[in-house]
C-alpha atoms as a PDB file:
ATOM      1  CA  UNK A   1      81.640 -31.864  10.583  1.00  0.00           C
ATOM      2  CA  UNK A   2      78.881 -29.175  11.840  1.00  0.00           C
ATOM      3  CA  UNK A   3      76.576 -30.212  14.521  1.00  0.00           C
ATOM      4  CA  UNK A   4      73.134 -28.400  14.188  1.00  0.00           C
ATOM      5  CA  UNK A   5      70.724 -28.671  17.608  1.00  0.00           C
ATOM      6  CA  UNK A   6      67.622 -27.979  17.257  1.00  0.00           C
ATOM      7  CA  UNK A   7      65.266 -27.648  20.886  1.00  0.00           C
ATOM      8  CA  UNK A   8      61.466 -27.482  21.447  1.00  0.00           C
ATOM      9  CA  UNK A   9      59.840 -27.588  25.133  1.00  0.00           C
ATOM     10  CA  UNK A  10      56.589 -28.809  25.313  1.00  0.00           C
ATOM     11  CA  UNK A  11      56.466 -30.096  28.570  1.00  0.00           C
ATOM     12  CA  UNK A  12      58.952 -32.223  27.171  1.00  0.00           C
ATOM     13  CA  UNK A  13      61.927 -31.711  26.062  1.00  0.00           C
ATOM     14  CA  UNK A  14      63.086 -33.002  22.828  1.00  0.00           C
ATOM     15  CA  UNK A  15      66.254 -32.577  21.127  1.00  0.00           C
ATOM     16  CA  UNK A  16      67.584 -33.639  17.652  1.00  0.00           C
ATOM     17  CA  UNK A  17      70.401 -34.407  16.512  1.00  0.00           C
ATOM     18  CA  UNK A  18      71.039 -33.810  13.208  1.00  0.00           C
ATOM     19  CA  UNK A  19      74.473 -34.541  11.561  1.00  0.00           C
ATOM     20  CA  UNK A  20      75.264 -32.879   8.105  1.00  0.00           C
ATOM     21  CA  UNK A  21      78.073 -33.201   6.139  1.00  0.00           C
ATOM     22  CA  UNK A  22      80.124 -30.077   5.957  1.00  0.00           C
ATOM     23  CA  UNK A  23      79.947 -29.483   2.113  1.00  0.00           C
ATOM     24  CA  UNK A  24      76.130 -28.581   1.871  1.00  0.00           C
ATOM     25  CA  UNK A  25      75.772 -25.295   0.675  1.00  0.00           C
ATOM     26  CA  UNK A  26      73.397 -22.369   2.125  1.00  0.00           C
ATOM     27  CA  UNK A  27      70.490 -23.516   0.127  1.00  0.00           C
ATOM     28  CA  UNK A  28      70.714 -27.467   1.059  1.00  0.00           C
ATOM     29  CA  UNK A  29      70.737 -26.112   4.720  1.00  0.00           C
ATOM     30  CA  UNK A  30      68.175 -23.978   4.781  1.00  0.00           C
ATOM     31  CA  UNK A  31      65.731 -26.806   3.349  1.00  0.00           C
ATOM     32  CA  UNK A  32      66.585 -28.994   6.072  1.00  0.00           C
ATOM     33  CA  UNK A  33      65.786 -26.891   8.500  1.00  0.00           C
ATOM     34  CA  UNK A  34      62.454 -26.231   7.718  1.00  0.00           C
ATOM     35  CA  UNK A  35      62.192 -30.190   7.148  1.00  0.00           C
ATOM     36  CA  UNK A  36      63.566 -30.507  10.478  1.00  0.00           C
ATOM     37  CA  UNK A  37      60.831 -27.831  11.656  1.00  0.00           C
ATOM     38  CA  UNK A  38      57.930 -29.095  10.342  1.00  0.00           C
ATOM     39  CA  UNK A  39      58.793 -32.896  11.447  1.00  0.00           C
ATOM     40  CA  UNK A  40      59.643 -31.247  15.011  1.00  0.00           C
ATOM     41  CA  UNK A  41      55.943 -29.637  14.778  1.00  0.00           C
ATOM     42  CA  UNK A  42      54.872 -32.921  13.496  1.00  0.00           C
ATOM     43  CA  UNK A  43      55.532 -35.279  16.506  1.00  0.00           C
ATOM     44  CA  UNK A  44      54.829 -32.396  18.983  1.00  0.00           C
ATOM     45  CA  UNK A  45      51.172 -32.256  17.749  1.00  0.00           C
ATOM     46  CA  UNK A  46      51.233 -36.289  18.355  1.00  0.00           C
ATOM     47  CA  UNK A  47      52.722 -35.935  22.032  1.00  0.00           C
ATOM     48  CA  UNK A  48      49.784 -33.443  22.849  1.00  0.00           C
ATOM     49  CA  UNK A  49      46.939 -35.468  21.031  1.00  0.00           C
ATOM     50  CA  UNK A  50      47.901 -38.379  22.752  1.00  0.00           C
ATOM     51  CA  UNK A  51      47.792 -36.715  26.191  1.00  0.00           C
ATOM     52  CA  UNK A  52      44.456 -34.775  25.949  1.00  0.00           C
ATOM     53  CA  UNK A  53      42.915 -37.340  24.556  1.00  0.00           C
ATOM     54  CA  UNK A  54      41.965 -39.500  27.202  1.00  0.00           C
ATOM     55  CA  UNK A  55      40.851 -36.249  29.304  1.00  0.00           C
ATOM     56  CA  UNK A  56      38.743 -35.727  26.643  1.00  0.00           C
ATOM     57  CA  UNK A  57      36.675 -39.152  26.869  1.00  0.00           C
ATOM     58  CA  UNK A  58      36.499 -39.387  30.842  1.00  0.00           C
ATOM     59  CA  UNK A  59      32.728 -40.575  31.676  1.00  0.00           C
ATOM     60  CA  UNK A  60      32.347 -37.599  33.588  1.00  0.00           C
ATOM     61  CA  UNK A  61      32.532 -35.730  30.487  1.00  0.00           C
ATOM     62  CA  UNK A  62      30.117 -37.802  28.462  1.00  0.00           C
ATOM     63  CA  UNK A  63      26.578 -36.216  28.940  1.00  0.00           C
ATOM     64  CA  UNK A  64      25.073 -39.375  27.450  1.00  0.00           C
ATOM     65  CA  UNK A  65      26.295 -41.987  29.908  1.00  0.00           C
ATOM     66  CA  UNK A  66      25.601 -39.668  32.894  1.00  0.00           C
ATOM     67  CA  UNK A  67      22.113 -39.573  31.930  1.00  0.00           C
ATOM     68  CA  UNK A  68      21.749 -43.007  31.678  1.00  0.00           C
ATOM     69  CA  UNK A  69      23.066 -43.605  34.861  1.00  0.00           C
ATOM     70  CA  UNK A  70      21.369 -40.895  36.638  1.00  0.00           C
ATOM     71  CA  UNK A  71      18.311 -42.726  35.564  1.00  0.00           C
ATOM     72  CA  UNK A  72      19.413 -46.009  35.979  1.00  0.00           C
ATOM     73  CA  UNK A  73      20.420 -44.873  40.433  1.00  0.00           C
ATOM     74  CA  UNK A  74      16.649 -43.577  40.194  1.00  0.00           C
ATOM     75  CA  UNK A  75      14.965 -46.787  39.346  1.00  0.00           C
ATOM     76  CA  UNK A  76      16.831 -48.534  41.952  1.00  0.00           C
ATOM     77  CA  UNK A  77      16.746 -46.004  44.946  1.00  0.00           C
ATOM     78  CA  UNK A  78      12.760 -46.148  43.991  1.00  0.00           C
ATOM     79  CA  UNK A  79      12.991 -50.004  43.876  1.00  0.00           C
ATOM     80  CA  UNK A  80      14.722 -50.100  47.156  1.00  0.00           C
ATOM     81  CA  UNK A  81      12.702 -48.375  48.704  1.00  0.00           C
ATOM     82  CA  UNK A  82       9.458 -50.514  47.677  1.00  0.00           C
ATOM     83  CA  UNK A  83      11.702 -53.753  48.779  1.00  0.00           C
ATOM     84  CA  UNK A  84      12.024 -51.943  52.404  1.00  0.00           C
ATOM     85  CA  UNK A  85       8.522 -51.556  52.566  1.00  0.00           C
ATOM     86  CA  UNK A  86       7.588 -54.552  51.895  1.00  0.00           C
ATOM     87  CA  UNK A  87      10.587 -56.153  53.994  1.00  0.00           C
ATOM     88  CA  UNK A  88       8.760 -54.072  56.649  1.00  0.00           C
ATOM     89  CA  UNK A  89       5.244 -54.299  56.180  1.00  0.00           C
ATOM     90  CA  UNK A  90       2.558 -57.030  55.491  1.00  0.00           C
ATOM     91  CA  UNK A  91      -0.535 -56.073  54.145  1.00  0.00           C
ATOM     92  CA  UNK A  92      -3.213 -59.154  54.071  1.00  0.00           C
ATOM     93  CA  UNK A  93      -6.644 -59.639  52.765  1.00  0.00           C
ATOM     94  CA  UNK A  94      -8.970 -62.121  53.802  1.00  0.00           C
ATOM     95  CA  UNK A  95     -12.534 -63.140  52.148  1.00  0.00           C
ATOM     96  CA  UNK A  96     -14.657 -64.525  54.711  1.00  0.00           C
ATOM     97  CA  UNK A  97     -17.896 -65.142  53.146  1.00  0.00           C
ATOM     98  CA  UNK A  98     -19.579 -64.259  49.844  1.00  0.00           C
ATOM     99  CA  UNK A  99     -23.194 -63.286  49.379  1.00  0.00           C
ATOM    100  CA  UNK A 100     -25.272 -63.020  45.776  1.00  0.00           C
ATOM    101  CA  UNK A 101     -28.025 -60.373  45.475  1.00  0.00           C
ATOM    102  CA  UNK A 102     -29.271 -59.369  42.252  1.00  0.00           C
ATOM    103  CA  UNK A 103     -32.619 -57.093  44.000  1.00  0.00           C
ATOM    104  CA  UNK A 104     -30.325 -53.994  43.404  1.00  0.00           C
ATOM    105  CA  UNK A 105     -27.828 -54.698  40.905  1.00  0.00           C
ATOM    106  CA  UNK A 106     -28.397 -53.000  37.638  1.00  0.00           C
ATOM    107  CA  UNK A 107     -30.522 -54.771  34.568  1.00  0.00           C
ATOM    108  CA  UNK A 108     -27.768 -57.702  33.399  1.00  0.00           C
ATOM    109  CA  UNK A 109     -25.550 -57.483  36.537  1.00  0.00           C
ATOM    110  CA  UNK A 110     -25.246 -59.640  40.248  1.00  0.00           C
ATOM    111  CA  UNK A 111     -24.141 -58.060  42.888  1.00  0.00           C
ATOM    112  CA  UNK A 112     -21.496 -60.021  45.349  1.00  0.00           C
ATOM    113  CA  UNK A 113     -21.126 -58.824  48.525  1.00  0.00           C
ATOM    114  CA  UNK A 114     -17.731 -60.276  50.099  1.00  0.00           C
ATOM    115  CA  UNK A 115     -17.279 -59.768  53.974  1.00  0.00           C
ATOM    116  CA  UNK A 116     -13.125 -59.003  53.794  1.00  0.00           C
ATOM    117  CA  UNK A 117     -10.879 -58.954  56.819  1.00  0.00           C
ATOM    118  CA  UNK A 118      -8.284 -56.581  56.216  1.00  0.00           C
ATOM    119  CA  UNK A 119      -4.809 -56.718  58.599  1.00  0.00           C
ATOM    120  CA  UNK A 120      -1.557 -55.050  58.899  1.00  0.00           C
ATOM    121  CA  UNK A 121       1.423 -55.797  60.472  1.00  0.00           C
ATOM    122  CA  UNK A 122       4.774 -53.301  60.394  1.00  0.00           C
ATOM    123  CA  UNK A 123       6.234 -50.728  61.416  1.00  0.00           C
ATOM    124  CA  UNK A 124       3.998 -47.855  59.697  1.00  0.00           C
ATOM    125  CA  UNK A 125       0.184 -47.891  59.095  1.00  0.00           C
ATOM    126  CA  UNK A 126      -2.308 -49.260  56.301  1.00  0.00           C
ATOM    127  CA  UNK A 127      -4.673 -46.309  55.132  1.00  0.00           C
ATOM    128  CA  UNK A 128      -7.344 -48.778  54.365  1.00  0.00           C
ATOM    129  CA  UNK A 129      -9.930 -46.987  51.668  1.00  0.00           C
ATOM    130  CA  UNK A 130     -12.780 -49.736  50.686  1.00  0.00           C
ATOM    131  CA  UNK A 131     -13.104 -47.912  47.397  1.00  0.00           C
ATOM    132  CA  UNK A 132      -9.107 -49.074  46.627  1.00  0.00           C
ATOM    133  CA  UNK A 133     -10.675 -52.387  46.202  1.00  0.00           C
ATOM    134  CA  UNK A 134     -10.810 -54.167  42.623  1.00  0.00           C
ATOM    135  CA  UNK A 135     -12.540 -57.010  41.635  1.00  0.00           C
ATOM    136  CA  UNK A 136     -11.317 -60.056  38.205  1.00  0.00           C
ATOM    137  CA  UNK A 137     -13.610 -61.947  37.005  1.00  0.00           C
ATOM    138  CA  UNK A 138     -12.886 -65.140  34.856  1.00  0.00           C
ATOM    139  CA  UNK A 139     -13.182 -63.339  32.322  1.00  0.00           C
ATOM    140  CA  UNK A 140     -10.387 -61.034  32.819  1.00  0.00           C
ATOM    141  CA  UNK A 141     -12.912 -57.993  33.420  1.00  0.00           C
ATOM    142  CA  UNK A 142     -12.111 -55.679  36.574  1.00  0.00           C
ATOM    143  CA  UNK A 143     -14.586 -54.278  38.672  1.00  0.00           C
ATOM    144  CA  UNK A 144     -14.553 -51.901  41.097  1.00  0.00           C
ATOM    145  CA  UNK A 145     -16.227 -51.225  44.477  1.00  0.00           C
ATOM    146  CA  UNK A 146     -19.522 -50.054  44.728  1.00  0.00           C
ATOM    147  CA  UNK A 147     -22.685 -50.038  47.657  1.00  0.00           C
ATOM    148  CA  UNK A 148     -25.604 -51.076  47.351  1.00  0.00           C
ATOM    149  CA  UNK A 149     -28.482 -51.080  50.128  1.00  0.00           C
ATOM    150  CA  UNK A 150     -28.416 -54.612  50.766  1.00  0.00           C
ATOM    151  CA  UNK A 151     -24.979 -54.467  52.652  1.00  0.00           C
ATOM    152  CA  UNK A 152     -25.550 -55.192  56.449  1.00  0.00           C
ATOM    153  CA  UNK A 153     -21.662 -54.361  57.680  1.00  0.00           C
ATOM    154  CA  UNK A 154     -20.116 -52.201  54.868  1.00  0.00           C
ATOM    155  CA  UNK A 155     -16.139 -51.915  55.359  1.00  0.00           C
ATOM    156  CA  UNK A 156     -15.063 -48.541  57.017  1.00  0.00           C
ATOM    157  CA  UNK A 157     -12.180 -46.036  55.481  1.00  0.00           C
ATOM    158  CA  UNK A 158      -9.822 -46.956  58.880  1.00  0.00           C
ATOM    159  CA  UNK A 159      -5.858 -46.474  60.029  1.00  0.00           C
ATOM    160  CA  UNK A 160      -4.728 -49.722  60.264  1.00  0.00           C
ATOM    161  CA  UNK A 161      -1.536 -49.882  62.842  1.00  0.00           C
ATOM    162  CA  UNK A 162       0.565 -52.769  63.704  1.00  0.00           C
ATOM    163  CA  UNK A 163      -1.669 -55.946  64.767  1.00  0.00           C
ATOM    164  CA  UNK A 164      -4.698 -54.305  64.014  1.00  0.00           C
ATOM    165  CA  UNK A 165      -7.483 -55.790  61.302  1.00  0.00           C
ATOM    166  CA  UNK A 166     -10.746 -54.346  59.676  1.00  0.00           C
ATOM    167  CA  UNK A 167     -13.702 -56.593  58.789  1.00  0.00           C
ATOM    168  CA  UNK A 168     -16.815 -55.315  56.817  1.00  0.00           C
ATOM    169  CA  UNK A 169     -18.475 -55.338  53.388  1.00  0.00           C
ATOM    170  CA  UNK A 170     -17.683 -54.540  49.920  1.00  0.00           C
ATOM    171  CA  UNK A 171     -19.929 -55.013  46.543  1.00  0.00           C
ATOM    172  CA  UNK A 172     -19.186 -55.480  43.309  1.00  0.00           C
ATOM    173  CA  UNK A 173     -21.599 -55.411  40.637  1.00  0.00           C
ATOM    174  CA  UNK A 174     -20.631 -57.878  37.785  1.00  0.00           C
ATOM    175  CA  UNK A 175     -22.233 -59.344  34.385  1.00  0.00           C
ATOM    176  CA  UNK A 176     -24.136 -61.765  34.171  1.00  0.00           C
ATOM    177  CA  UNK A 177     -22.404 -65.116  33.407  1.00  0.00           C
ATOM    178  CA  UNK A 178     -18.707 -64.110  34.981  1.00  0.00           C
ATOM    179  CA  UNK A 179     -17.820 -65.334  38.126  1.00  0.00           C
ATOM    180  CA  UNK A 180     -14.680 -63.810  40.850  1.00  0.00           C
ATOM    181  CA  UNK A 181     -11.681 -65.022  40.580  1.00  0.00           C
ATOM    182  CA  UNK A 182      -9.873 -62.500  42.131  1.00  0.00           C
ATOM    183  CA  UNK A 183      -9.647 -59.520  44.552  1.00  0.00           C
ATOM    184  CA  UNK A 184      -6.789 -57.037  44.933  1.00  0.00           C
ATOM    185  CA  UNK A 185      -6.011 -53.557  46.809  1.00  0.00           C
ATOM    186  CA  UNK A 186      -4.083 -51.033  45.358  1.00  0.00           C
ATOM    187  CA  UNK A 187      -4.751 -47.160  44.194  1.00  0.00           C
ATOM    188  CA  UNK A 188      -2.134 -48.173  41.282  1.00  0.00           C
ATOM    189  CA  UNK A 189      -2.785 -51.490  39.381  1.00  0.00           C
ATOM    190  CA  UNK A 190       0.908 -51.537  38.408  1.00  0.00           C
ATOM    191  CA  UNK A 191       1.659 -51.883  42.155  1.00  0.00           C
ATOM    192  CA  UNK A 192      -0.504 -54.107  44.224  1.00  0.00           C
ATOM    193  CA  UNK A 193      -0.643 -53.841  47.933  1.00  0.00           C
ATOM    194  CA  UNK A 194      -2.875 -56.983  48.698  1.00  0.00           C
ATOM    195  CA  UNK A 195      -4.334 -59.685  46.884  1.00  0.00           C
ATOM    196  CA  UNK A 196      -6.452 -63.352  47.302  1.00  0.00           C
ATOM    197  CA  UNK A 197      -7.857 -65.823  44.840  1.00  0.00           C
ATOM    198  CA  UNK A 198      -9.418 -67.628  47.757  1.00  0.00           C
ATOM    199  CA  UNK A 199     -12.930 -67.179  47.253  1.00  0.00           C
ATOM    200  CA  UNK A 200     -15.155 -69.297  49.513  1.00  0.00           C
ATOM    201  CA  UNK A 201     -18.420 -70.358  47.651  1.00  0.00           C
ATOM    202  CA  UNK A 202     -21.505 -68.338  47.997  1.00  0.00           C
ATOM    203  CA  UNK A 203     -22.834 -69.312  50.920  1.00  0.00           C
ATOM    204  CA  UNK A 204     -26.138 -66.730  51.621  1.00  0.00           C
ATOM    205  CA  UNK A 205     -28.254 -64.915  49.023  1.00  0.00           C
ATOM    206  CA  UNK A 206     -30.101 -61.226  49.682  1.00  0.00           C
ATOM    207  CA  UNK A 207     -34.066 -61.081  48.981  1.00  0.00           C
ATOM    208  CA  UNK A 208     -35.969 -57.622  49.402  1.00  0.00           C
ATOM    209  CA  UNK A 209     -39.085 -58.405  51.357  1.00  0.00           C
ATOM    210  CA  UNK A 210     -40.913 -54.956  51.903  1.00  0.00           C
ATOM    211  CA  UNK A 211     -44.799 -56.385  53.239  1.00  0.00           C
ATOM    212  CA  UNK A 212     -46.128 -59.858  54.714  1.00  0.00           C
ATOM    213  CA  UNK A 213     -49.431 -60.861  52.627  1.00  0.00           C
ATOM    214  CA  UNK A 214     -52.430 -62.737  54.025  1.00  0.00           C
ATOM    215  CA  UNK A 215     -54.412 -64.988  51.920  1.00  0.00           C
ATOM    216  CA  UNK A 216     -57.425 -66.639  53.763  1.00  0.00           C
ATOM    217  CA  UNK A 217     -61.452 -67.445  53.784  1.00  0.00           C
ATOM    218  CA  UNK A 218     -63.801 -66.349  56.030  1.00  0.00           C
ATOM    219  CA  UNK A 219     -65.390 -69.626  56.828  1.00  0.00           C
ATOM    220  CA  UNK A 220     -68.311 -67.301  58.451  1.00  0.00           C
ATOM    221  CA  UNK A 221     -70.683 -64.353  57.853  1.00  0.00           C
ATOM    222  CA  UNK A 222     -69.405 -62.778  61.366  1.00  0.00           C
ATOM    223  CA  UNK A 223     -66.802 -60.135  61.157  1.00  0.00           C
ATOM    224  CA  UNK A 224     -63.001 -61.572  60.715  1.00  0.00           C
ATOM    225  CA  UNK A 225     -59.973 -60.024  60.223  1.00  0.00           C
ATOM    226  CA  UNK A 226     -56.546 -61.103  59.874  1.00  0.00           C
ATOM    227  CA  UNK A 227     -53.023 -58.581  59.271  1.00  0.00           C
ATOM    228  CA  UNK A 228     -49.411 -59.281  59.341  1.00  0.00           C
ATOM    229  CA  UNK A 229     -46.665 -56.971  59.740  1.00  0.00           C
ATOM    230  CA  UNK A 230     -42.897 -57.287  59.551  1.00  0.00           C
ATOM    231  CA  UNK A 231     -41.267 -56.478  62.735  1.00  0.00           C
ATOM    232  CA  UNK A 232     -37.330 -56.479  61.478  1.00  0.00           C
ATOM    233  CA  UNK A 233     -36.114 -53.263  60.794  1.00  0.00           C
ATOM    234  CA  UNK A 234     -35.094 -53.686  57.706  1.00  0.00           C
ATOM    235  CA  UNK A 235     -36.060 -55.267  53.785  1.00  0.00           C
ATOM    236  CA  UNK A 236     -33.234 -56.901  52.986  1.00  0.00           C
ATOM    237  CA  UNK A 237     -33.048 -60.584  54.442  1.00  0.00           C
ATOM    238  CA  UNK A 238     -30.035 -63.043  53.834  1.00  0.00           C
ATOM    239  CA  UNK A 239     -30.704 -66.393  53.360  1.00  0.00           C
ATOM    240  CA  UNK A 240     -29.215 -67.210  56.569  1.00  0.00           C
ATOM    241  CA  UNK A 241     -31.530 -64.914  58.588  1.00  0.00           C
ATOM    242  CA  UNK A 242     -35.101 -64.758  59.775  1.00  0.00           C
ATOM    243  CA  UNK A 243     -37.876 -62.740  58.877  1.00  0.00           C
ATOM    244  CA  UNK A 244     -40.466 -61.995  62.019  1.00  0.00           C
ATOM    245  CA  UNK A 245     -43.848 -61.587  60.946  1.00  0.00           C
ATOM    246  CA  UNK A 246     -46.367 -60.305  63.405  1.00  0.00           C
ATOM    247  CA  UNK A 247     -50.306 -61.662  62.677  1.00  0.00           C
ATOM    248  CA  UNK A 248     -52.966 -60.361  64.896  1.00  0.00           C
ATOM    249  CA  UNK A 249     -56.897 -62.302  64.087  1.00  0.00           C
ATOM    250  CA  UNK A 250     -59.711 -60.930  65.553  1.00  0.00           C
ATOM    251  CA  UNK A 251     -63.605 -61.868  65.304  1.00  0.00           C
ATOM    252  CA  UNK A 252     -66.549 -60.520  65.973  1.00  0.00           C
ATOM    253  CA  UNK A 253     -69.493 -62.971  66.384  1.00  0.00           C
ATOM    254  CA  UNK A 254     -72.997 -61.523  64.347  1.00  0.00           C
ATOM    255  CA  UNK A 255     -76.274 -62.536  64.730  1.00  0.00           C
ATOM    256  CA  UNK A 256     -76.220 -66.676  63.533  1.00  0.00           C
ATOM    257  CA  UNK A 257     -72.304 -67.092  63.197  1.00  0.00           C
ATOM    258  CA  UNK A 258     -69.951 -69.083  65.158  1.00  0.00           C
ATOM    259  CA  UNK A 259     -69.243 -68.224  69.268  1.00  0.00           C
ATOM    260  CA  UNK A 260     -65.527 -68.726  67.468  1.00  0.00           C
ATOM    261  CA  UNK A 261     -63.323 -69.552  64.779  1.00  0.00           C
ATOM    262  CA  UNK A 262     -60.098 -71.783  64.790  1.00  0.00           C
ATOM    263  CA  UNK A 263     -57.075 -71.269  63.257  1.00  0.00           C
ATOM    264  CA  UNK A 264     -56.079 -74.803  61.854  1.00  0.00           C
ATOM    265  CA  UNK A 265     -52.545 -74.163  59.678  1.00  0.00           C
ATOM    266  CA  UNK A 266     -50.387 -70.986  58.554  1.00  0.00           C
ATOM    267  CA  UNK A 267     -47.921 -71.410  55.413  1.00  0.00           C
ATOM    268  CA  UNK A 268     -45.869 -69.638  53.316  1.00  0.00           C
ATOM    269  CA  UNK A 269     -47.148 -69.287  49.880  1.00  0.00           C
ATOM    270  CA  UNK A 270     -43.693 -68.371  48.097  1.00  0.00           C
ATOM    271  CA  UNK A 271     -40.958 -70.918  46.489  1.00  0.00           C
ATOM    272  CA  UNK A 272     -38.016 -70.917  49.024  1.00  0.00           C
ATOM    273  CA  UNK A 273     -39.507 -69.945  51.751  1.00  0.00           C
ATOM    274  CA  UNK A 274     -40.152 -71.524  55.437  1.00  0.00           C
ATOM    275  CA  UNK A 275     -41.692 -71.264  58.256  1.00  0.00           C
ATOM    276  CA  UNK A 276     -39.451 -71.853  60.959  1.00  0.00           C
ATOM    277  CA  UNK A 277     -41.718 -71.944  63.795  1.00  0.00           C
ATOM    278  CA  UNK A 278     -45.475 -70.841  64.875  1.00  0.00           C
ATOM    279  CA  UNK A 279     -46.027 -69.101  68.469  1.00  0.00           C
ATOM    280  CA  UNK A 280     -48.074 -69.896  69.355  1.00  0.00           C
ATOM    281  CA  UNK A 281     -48.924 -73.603  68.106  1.00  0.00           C
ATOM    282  CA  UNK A 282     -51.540 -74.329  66.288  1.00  0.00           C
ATOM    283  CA  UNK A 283     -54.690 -75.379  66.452  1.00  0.00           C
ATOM    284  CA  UNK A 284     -55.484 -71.888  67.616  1.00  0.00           C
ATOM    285  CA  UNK A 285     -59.456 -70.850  68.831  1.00  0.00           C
ATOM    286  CA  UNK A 286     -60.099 -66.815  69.093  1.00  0.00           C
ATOM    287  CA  UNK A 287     -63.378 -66.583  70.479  1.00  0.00           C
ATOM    288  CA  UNK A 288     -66.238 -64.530  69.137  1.00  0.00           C
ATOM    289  CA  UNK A 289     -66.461 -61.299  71.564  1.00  0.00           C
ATOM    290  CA  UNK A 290     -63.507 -59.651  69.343  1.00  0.00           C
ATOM    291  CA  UNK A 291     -61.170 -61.518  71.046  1.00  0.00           C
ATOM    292  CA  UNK A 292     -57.752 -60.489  69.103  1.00  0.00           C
ATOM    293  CA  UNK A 293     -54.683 -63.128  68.963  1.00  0.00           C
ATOM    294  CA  UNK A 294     -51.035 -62.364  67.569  1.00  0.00           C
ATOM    295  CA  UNK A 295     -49.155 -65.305  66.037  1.00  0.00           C
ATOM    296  CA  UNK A 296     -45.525 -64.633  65.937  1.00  0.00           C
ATOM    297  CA  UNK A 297     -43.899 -66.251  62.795  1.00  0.00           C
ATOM    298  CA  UNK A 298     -40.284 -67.516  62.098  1.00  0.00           C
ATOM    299  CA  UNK A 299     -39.486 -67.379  58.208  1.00  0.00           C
ATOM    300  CA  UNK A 300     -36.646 -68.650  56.752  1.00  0.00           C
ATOM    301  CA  UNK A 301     -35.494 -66.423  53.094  1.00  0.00           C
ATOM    302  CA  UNK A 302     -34.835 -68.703  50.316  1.00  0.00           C
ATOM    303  CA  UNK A 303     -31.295 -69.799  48.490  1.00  0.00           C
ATOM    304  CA  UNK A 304     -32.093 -67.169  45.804  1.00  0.00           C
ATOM    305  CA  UNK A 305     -32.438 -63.494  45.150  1.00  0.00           C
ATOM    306  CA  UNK A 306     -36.135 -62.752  45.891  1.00  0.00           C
ATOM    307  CA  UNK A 307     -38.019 -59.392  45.733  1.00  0.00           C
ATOM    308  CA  UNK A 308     -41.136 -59.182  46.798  1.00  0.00           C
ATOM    309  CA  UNK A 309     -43.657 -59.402  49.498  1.00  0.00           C
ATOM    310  CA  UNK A 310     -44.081 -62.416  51.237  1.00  0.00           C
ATOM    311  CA  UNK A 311     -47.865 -64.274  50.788  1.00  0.00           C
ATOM    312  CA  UNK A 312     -48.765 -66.643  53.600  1.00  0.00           C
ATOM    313  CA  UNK A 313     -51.735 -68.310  53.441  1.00  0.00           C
ATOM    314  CA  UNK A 314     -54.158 -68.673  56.901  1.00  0.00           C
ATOM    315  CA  UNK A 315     -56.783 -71.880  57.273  1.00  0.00           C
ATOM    316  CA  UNK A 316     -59.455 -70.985  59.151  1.00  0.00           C
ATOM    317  CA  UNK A 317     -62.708 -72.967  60.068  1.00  0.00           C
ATOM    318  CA  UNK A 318     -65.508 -72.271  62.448  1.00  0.00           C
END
């Protein structure tokens, strides 16, 4: 018997071992040996697939997945780092007080003017910007900040630093019919920095009072006048202020009239309205020589949006 070896080194070394039987001829060996060649080639080609393979479907080689997860670290470093802040930071919002005007809001609109306290507490600082301010009604509708004239304390653009607060005004002018439900700060809606639902009731209204009317008789044919003048510095009263009126009467006795006049009452002639308080009281004589008098007068605004002057009405007898 002829023993035929047959070695291939693939970083492995394989040997077969073929016995053949010592009558083949030429021809019957030479075909085996290119079976034996082929088959050799064969499980060489399965020894290498099998060991490249797996280098060939590492994750690192996979451009797919290490997009994905590229994105995937991304979203939570930027998550992360919104959880720190917040960790770190408190941003509050406060509505103190609401008031209703509807002397300057546009045709089919009331204006609310909320007085907001604004703190911050952390380790950073609060850019506070009144126009990052949004409004939601009831109806879902979002508003955003606006001024109007009739704002006494508006809310100041500040740096808000650990323990510190902001308090001031900010308008919104909404349609007719919706109420506030809501108020939030943020410069992106899809990440809110402060919020509050609690809205206190309205609890003042704004009226735009430019002049103080007088209404009255001359009870005489002697010369009589009477004026009024608003001494505040401004036109826009809130129902929880005062509007100072200043009235000066004078008279001037001719030929048959009265040596003087008295003034017997002074009221308000407008819904709403009321006089606080008359200085001083009355009954009130001015005397004939041109004698001049000033009546200061306390007058409470009305629970509703007035415009207008004021009409107050003088008695006067001789």
């Amino acid at each position: 018997m002829r023993i035929h070896r047959t070695t291939y080194s693939v970083g492995i070394r394989l040997e077969l071992a073929i016995q053949l039987p010592m009558e083949v001829n030429s021809s019957t060996v030479s075909k085996f040996r290119l079976i034996t060649i082929i088959a050799a080639v064969f499980v060489i080609g399965i020894i290498v697939g099998i060991s490249v393979y797996p280098l060939m479907n590492t994750p690192s080689n996979l451009p797919t997945t290490t997009t994905k997860n590229s994105r995937s670290l991304q979203v939570q470093s930027v998550t992360t780092q919104s959880v720190a802040l917040n960790a770190n930071s408190t941003y509050s919002i406060e509505i103190l007080s609401v008031a209703f005007d509807q002397v300057d809001a546009p045709t089919g609109y009331s204006d609310y003017l909320l007085t907001v306290n604004a703190s911050y507490a952390g380790n950073a600082s609060w850019q506070l910007d009144s126009s990052n301010f949004h409004l939601t009604t009831n109806e879902l509708s979002v508003y955003n900040a606006t001024s109007v004239s009739g704002e006494k304390n508006p809310l100041a653009s500040s740096m808000l630093i650990n323990g510190q607060h902001a308090c001031g005004q900010i308008t919104f002018a909404v349609l007719n019919g919706q109420k506030p439900t809501k108020l939030q700060y943020y410069t992106d809606s899809s990440v809110v920095v402060a919020e509050t639902d609690d809205f206190p009731e309205t609890s003042t209204w704004v009226s735009l009072v430019p002049a103080a009317i007088v209404n009255y008789d001359n009870p005489t044919t002697s010369n009589l006048t009477v004026m009024a003048s608003i001494l505040n510095s401004t036109q826009y009263f809130y129902s929880n202020e005062v509007i100072v009126v200043r009235m000066t009467i004078s008279y001037q006795q001719l030929n048959n009239g009265p040596s003087s006049v008295v003034v017997k009452s002074i009221a308000e002639q407008d819904p709403g309205f009321t006089i606080m308080n008359t200085d001083p009281s009355l009954p009130l004589a001015v005397l004939g020589n041109n004698q001049q008098v000033t009546i200061i007068l306390t007058i409470l605004p009305p629970h509703s949006s007035y415009s207008g002057g004021i009409h107050i009405g003088v008695g006067i007898t001789d």
